[in-house]
Protein backbone atom coordinates (compact mmCIF):
# COMPACT_ATOMS: atom_id res chain seq x y z
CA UNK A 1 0.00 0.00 0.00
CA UNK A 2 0.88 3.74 0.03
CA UNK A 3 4.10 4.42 -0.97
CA UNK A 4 5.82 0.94 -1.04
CA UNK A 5 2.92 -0.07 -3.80
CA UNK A 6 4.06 3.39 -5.67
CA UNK A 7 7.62 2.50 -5.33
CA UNK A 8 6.62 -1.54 -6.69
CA UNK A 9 5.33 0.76 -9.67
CA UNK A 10 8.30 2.38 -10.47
CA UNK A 11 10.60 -0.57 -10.28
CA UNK A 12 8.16 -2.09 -12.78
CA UNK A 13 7.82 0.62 -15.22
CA UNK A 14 11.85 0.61 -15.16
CA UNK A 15 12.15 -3.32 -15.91
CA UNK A 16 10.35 -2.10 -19.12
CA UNK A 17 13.18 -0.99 -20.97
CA UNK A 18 15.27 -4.41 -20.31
CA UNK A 19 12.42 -6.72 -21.95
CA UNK A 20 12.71 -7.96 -25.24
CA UNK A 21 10.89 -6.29 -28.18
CA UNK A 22 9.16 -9.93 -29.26
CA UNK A 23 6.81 -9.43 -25.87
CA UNK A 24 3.40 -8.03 -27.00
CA UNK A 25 3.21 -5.24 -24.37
CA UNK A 26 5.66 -5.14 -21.64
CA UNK A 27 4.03 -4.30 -17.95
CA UNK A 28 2.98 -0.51 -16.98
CA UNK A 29 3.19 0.32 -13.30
CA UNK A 30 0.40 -1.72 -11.51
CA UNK A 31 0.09 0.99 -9.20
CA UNK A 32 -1.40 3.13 -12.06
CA UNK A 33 -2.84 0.56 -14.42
CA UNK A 34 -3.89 -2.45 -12.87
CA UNK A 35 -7.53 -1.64 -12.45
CA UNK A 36 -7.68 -0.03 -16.18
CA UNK A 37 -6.65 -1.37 -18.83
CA UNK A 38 -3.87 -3.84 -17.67
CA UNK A 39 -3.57 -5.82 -20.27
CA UNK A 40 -2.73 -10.23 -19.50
CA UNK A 41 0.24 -10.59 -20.99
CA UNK A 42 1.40 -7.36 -18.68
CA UNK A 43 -0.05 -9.40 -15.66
CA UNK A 44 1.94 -12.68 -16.53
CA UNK A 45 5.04 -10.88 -17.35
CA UNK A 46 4.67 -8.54 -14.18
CA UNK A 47 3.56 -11.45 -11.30
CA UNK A 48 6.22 -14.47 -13.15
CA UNK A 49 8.78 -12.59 -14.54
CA UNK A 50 9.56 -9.61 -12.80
CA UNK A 51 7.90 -10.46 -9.59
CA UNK A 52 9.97 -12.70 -8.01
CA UNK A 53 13.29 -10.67 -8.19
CA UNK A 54 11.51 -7.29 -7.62
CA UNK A 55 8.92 -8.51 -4.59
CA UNK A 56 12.59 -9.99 -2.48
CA UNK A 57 12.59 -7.89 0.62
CA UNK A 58 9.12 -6.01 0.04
CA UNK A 59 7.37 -9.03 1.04
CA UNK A 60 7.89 -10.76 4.31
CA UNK A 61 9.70 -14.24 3.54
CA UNK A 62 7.25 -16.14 4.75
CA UNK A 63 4.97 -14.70 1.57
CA UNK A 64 7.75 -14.24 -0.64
CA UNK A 65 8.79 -17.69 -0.50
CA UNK A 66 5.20 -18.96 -0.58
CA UNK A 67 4.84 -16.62 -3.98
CA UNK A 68 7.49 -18.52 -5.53
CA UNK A 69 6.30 -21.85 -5.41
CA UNK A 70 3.91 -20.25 -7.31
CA UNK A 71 5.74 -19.18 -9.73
CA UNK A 72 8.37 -21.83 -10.16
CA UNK A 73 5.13 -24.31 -10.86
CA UNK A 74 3.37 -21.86 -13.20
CA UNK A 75 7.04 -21.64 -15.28
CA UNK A 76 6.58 -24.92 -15.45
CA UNK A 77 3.55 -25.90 -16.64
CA UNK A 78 3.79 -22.98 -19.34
CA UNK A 79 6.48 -23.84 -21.06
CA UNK A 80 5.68 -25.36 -24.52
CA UNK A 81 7.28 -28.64 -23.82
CA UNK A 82 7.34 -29.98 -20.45
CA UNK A 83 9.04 -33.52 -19.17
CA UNK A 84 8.11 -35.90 -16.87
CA UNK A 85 10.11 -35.00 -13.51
CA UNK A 86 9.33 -31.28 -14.32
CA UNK A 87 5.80 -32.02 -14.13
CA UNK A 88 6.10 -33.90 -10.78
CA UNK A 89 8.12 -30.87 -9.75
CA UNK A 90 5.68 -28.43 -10.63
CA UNK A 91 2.90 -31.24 -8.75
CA UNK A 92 5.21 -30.64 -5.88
CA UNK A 93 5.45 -26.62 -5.72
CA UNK A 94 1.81 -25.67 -6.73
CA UNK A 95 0.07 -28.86 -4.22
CA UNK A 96 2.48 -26.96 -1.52
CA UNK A 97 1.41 -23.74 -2.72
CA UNK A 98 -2.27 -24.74 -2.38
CA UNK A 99 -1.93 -26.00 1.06
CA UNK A 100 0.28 -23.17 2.26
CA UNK A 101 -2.62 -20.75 0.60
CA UNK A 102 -4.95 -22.65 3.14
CA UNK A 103 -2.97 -21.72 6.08
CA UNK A 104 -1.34 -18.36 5.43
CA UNK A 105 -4.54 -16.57 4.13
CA UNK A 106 -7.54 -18.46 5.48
CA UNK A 107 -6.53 -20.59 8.22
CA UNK A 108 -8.59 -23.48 7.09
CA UNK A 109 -11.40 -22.17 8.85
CA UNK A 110 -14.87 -22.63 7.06
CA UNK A 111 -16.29 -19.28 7.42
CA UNK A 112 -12.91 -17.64 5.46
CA UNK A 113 -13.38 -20.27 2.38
CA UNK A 114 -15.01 -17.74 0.40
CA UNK A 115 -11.73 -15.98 0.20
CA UNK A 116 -10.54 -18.64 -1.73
CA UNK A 117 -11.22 -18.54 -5.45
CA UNK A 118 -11.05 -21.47 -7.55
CA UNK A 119 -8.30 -21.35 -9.12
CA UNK A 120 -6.20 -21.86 -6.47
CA UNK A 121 -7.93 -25.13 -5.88
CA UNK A 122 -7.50 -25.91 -9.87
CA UNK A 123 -3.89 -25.56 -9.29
CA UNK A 124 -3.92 -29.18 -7.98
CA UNK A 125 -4.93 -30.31 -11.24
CA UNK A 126 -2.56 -28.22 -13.29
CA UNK A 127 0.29 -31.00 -13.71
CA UNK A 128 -2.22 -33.77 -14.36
CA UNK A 129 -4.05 -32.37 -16.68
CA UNK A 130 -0.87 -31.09 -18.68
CA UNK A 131 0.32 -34.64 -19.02
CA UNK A 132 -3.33 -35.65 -19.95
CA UNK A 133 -4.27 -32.64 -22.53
CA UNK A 134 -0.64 -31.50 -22.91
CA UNK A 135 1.02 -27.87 -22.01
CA UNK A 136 -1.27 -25.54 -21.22
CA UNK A 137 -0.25 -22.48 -23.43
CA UNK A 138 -1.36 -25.16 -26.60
CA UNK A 139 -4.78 -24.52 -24.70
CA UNK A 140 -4.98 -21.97 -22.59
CA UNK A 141 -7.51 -18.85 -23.19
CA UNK A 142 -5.37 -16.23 -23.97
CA UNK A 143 -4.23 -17.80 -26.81
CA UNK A 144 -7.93 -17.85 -28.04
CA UNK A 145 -8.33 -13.80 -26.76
CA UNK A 146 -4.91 -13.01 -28.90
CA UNK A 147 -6.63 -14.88 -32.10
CA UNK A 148 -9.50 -12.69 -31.60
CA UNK A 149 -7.80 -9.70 -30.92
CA UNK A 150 -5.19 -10.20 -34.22
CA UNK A 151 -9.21 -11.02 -36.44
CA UNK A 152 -10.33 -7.59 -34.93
CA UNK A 153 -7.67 -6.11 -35.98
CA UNK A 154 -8.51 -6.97 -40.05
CA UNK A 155 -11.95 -6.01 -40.29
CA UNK A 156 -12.02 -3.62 -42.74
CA UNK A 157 -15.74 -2.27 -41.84
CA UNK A 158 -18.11 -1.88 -39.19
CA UNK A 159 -21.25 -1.73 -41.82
CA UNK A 160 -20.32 -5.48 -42.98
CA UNK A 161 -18.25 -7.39 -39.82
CA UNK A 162 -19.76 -10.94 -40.61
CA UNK A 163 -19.21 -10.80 -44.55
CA UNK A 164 -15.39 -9.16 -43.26
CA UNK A 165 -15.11 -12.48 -41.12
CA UNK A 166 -15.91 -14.56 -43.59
CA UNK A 167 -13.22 -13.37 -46.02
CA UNK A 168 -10.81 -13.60 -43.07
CA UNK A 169 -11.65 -17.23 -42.24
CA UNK A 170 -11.00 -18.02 -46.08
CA UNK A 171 -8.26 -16.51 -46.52
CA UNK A 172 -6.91 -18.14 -43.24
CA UNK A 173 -7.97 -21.57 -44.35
């Protein structure tokens, strides 16, 4: 909060410069965007790229160190090809992740489970279901949002859009 969050900001908005030109958009300051107009691919570059080095001594270790299990798991089960002992390892840090979630922010205690959302209960599912439908950027949904987004981007005209997506879907095919 206050000015630590403000300071998170800065450091962010200075990473920028350091990324690679291939990433789509390369994270604004959270403290300024993150409620409008923060785009994903800002999110996943800000919370499991940057985070890790730039959230060491801001959070307290116990957090920190719960945060990266987190993120070592999620680096895992996004990368393109994944093999067998990293998906047990990932099993290992997001399960741990999970459980620690259960006690750091909720105690366990019945009347707090609406704090938890569920996707950190999906995270126990993560490695299995990569090794039964495969990695998850071949299916995840920003894939399908960027597909969308690149179509939007050739419509010619707003008085015909479905004849426009129709040319675009044969000239795609």
């Amino acid at each position: 909060v206050g000015d630590v969050w403000e300071a998170h900001g800065n450091e962010v908005e200075r990473c920028r410069r350091y990324l690679p030109g291939s990433f789509d958009r390369a994270p604004r300051s959270p403290a300024d965007k993150l409620s409008s107009g923060y785009k994903a691919e800002e999110s996943l570059m800000w919370l499991f790229g940057l985070g890790p080095a730039l959230l060491l001594g801001v959070l307290p270790d116990k957090y920190w160190d719960h945060y990266c299990k987190l993120v070592r798991g999620f680096r895992l089960v996004n990368q393109h090809l994944i093999l067998a002992g990293e998906v047990s390892e990932a099993h290992e840090m997001l399960v741990s992740f999970a459980r620690d979630f259960e006690h750091l922010y909720y105690q366990r205690r019945p009347e707090r489970l609406h704090f938890v959302h569920q996707s950190i209960h999906n995270l126990y599912h993560s490695p299995t279901e990569t090794v039964r439908t495969g990695p998850l950027p071949v299916y995840a949904q920003w894939l399908m949002e960027r597909s969308i987004g690149d179509i939007e981007e050739e419509l010619r005209s707003d008085s015909n859009p479905y004849g426009n997506l129709a040319e675009i879907a044969v000239r795609r095919c």
